[in-house]
PDB file of N, CA and C in Angstrom:
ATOM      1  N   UNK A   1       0.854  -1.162   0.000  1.00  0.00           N
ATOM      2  CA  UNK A   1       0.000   0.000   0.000  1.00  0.00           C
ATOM      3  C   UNK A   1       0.905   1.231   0.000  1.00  0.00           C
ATOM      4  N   UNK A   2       0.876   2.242  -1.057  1.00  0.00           N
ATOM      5  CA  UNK A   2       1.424   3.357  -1.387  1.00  0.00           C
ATOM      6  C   UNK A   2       1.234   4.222   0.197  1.00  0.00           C
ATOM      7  N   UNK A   3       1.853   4.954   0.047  1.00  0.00           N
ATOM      8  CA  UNK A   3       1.412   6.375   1.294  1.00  0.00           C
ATOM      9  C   UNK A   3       0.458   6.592   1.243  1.00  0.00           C
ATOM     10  N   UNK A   4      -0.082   7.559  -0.125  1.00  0.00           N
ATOM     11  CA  UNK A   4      -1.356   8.177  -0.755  1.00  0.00           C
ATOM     12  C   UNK A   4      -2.372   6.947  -0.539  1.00  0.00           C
ATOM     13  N   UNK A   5      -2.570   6.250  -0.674  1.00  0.00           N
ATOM     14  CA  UNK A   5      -3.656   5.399  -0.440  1.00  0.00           C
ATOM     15  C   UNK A   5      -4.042   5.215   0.606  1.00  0.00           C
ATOM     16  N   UNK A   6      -2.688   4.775   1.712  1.00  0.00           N
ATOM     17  CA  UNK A   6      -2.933   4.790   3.363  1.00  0.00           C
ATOM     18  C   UNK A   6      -3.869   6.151   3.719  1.00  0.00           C
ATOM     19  N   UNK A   7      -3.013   7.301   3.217  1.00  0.00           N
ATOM     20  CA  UNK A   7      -4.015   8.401   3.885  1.00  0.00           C
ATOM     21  C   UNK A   7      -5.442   8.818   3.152  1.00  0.00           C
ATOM     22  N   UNK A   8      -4.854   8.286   1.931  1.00  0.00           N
ATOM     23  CA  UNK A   8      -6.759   7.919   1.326  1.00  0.00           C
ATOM     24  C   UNK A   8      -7.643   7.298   2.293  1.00  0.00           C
ATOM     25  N   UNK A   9      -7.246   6.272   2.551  1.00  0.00           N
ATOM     26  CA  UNK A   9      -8.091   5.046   3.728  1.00  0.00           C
ATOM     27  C   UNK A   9      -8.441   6.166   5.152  1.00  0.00           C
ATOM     28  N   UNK A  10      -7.707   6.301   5.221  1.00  0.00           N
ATOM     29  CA  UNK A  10      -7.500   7.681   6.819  1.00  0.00           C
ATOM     30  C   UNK A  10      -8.235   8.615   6.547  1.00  0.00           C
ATOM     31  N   UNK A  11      -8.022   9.393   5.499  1.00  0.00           N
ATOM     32  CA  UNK A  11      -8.922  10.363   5.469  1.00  0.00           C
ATOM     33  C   UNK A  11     -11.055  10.005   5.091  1.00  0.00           C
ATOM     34  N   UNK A  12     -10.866   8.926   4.415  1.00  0.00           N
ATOM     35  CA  UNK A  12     -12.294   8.272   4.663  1.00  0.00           C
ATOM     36  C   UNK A  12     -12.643   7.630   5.610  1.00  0.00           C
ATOM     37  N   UNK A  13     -11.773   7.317   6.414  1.00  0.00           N
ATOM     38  CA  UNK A  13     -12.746   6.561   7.545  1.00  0.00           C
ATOM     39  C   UNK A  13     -12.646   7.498   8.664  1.00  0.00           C
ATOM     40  N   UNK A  14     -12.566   8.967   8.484  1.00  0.00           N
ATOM     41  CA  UNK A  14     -12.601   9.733   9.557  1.00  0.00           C
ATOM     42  C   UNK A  14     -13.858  10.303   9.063  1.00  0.00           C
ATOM     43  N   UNK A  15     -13.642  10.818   7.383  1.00  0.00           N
ATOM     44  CA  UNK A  15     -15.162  11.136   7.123  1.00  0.00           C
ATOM     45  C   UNK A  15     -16.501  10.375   7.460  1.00  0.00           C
ATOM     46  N   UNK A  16     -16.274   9.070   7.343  1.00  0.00           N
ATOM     47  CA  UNK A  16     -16.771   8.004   7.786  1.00  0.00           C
ATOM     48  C   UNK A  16     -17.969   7.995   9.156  1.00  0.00           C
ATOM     49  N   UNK A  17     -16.516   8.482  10.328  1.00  0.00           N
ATOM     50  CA  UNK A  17     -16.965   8.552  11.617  1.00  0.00           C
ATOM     51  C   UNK A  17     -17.429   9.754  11.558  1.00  0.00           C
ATOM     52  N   UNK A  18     -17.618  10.940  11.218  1.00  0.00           N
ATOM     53  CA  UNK A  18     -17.852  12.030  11.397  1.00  0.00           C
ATOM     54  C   UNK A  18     -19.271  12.199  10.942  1.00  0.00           C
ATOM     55  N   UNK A  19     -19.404  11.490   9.542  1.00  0.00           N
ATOM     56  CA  UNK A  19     -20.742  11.468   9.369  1.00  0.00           C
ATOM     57  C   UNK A  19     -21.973  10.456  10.103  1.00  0.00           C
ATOM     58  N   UNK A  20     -21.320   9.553  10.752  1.00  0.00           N
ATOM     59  CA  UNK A  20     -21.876   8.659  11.580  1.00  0.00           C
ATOM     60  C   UNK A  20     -21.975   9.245  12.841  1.00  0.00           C
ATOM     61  N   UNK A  21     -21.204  10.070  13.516  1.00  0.00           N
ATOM     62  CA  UNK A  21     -21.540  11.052  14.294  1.00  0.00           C
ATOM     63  C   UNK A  21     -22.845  11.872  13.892  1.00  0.00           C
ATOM     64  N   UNK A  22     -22.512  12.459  12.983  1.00  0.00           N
ATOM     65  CA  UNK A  22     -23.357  13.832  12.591  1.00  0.00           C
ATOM     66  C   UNK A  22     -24.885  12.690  12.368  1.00  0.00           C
ATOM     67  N   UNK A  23     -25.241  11.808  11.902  1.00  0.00           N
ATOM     68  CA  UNK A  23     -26.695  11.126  12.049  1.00  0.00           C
ATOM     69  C   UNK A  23     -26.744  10.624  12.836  1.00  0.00           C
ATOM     70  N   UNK A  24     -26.010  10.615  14.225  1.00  0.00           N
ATOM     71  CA  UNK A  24     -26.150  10.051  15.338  1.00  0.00           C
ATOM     72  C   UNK A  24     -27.290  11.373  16.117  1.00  0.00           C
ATOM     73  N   UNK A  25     -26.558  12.428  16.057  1.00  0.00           N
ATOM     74  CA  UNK A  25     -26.820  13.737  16.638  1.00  0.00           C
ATOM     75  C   UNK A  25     -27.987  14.049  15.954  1.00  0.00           C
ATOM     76  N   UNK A  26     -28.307  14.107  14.962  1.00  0.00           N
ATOM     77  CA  UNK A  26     -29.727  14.667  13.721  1.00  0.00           C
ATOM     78  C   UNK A  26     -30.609  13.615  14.618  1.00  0.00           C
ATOM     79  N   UNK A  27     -30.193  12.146  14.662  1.00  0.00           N
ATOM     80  CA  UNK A  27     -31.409  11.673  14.796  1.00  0.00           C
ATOM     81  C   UNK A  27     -31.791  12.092  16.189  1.00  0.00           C
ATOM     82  N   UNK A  28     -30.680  12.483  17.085  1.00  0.00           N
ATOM     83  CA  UNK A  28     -31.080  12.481  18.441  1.00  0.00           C
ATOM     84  C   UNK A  28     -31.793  13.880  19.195  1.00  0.00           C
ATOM     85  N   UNK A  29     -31.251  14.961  18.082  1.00  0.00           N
ATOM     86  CA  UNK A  29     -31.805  16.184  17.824  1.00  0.00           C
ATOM     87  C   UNK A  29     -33.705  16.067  17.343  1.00  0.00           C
ATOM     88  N   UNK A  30     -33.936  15.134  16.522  1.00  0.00           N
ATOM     89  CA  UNK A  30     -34.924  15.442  15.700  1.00  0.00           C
ATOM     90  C   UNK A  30     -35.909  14.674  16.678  1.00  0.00           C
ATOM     91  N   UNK A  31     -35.469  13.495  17.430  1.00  0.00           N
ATOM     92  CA  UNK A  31     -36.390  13.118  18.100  1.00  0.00           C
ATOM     93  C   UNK A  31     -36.606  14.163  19.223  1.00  0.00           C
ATOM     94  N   UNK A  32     -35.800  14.500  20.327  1.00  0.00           N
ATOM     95  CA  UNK A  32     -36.069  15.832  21.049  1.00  0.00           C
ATOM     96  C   UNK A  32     -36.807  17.205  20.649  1.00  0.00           C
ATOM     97  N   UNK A  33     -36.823  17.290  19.503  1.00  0.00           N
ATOM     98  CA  UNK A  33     -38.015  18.293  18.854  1.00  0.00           C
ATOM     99  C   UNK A  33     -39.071  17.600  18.983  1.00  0.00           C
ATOM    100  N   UNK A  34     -39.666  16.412  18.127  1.00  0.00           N
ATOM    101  CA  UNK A  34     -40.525  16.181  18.483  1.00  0.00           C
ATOM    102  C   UNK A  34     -41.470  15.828  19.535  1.00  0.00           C
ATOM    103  N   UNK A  35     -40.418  15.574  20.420  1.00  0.00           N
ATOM    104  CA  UNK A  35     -41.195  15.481  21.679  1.00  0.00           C
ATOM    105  C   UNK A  35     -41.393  16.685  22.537  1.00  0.00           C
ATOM    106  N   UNK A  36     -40.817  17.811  22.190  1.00  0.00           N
ATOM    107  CA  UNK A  36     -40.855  19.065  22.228  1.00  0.00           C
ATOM    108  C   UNK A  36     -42.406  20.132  21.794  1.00  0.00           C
ATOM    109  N   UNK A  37     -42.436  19.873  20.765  1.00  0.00           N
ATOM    110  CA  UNK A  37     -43.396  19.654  19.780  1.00  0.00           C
ATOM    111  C   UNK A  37     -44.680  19.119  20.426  1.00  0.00           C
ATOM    112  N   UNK A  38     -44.704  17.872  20.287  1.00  0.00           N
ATOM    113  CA  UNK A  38     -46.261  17.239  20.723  1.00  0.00           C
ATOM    114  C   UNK A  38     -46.212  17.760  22.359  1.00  0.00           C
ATOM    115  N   UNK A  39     -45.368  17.941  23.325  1.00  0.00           N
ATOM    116  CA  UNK A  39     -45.618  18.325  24.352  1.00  0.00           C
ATOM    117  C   UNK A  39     -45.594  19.820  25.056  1.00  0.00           C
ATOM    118  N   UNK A  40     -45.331  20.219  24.675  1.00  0.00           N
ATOM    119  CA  UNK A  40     -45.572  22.168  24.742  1.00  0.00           C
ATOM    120  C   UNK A  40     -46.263  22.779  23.424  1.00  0.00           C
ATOM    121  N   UNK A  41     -45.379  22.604  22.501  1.00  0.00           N
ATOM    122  CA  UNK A  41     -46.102  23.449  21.393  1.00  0.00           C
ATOM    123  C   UNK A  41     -47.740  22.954  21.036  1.00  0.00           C
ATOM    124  N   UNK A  42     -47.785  21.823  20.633  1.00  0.00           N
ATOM    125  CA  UNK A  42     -49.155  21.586  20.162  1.00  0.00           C
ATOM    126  C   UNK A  42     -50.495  21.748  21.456  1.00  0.00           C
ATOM    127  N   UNK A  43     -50.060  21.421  22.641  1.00  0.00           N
ATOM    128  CA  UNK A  43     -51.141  21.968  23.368  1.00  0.00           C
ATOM    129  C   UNK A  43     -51.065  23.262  23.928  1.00  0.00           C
ATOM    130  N   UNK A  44     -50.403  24.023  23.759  1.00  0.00           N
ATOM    131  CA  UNK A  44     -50.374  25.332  23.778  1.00  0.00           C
ATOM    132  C   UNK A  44     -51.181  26.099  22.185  1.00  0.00           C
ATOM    133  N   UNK A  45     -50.996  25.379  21.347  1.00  0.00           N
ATOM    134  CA  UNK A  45     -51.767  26.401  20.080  1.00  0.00           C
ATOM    135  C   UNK A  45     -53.325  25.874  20.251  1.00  0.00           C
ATOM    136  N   UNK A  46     -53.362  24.483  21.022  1.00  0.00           N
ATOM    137  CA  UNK A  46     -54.928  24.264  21.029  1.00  0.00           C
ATOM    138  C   UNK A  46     -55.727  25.340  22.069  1.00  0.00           C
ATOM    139  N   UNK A  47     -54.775  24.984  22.892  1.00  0.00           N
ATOM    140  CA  UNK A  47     -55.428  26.284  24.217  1.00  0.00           C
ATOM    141  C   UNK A  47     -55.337  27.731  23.774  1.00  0.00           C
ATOM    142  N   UNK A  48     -54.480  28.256  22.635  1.00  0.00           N
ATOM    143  CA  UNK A  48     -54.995  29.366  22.229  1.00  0.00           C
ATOM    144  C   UNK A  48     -55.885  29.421  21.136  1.00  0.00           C
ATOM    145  N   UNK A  49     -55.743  28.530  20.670  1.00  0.00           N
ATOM    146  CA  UNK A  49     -57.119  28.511  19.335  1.00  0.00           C
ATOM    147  C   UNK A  49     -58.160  28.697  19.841  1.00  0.00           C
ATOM    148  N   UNK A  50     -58.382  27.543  20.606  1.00  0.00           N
ATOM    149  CA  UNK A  50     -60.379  27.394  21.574  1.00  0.00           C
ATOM    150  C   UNK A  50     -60.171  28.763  22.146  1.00  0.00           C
ATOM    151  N   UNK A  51     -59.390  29.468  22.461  1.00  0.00           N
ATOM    152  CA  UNK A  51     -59.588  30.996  23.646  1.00  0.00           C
ATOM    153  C   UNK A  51     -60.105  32.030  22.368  1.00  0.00           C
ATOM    154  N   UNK A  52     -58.986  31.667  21.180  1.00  0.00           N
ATOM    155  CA  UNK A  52     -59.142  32.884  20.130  1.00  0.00           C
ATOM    156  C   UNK A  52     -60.611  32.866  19.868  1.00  0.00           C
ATOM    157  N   UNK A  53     -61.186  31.210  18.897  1.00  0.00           N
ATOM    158  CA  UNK A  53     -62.646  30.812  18.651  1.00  0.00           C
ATOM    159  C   UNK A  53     -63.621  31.537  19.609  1.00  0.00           C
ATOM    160  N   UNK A  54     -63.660  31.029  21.274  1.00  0.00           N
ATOM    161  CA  UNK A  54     -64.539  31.582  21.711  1.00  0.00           C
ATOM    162  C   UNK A  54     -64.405  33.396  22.018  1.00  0.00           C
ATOM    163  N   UNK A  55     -63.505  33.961  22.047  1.00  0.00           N
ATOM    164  CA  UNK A  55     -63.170  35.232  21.592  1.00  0.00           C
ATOM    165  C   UNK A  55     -63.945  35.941  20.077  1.00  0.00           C
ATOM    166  N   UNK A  56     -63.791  35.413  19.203  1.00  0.00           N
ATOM    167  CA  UNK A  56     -64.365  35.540  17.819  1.00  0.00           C
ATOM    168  C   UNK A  56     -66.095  35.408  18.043  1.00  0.00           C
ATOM    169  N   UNK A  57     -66.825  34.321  18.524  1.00  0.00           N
ATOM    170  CA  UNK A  57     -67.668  33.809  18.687  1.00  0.00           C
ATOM    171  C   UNK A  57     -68.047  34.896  19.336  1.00  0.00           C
ATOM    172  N   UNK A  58     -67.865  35.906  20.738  1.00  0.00           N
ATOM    173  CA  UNK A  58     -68.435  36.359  21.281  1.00  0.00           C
ATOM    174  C   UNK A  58     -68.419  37.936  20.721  1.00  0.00           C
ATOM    175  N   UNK A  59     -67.880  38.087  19.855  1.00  0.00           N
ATOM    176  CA  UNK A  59     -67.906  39.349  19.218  1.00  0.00           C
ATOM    177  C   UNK A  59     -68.686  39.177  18.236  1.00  0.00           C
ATOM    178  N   UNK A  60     -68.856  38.392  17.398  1.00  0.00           N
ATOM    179  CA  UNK A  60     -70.319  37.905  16.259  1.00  0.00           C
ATOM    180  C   UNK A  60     -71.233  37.668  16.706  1.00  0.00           C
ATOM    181  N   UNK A  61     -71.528  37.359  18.158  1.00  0.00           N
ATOM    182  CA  UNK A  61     -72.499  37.613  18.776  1.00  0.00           C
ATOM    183  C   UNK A  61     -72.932  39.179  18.932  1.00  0.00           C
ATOM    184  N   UNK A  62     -71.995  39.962  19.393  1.00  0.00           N
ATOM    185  CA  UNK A  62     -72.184  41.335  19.540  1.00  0.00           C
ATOM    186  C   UNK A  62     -72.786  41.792  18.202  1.00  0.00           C
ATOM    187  N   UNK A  63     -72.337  41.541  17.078  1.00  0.00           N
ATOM    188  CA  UNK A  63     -72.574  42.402  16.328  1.00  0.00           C
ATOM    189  C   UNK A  63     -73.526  41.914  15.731  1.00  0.00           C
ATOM    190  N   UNK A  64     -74.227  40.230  15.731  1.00  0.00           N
ATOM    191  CA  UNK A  64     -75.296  40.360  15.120  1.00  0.00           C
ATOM    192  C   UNK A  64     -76.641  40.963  16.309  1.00  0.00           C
ATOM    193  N   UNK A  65     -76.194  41.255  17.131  1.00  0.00           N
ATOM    194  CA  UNK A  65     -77.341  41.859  18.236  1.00  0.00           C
ATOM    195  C   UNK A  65     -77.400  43.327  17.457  1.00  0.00           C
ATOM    196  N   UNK A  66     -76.082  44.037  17.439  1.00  0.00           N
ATOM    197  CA  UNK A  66     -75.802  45.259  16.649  1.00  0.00           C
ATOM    198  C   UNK A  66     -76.753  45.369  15.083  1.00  0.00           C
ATOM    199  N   UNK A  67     -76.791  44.120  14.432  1.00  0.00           N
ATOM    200  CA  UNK A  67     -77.623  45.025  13.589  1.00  0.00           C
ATOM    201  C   UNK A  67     -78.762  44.436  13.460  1.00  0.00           C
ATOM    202  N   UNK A  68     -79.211  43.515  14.439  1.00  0.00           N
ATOM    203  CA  UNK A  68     -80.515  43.415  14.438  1.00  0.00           C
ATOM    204  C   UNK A  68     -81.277  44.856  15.663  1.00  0.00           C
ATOM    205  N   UNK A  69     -80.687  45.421  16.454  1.00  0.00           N
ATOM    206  CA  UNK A  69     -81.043  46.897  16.720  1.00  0.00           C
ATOM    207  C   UNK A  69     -81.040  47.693  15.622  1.00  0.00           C
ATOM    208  N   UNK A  70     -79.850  47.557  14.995  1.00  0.00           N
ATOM    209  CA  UNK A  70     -80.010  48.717  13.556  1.00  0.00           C
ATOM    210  C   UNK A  70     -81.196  48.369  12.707  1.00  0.00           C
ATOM    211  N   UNK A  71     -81.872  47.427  12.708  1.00  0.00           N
ATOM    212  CA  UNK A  71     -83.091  46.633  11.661  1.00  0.00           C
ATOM    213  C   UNK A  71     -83.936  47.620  12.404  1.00  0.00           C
ATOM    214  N   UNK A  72     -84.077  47.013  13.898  1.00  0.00           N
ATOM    215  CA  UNK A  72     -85.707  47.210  14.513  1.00  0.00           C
ATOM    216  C   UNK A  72     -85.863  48.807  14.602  1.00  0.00           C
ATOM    217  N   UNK A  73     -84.469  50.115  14.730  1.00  0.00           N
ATOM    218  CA  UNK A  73     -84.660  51.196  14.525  1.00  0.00           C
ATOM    219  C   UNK A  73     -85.237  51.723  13.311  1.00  0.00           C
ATOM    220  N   UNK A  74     -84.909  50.965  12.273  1.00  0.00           N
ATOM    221  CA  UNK A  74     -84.840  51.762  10.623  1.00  0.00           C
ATOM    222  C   UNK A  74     -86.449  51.768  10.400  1.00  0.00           C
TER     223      UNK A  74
END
């Protein structure tokens, strides 16, 4: 085995480990989001959605009272 080849071999099996590192970490990263994710984020946007909805809801209430007064005046 030439030199150049030895450090051919060397220099790929470091790339090797490095990228086997680096999808070690992605996968271990990506699962920690998701559990991130389904456990704070997603019940936090439900609890503000239903607040926003019944928020919305109670102002379309207002205003169809609003122009059914504007009807019964005209």
């Amino acid at each position: 085995m030439t030199e150049f080849d030895r450090k051919v071999e060397e220099a790929s099996a470091r790339l090797n480990r490095s990228m086997a590192n680096l999808a070690e970490t992605l996968e271990k990263e990506t699962a920690e989001l998701v559990t991130y994710l389904n456990d704070e984020v997603v019940p936090a946007v439900r609890s503000h959605s239903s607040k926003a909805l019944r928020h919305a809801a109670g102002k379309l209430s207002e205003f169809a009272e609003f122009i059914e007064k504007q009807r019964k005046n005209s």
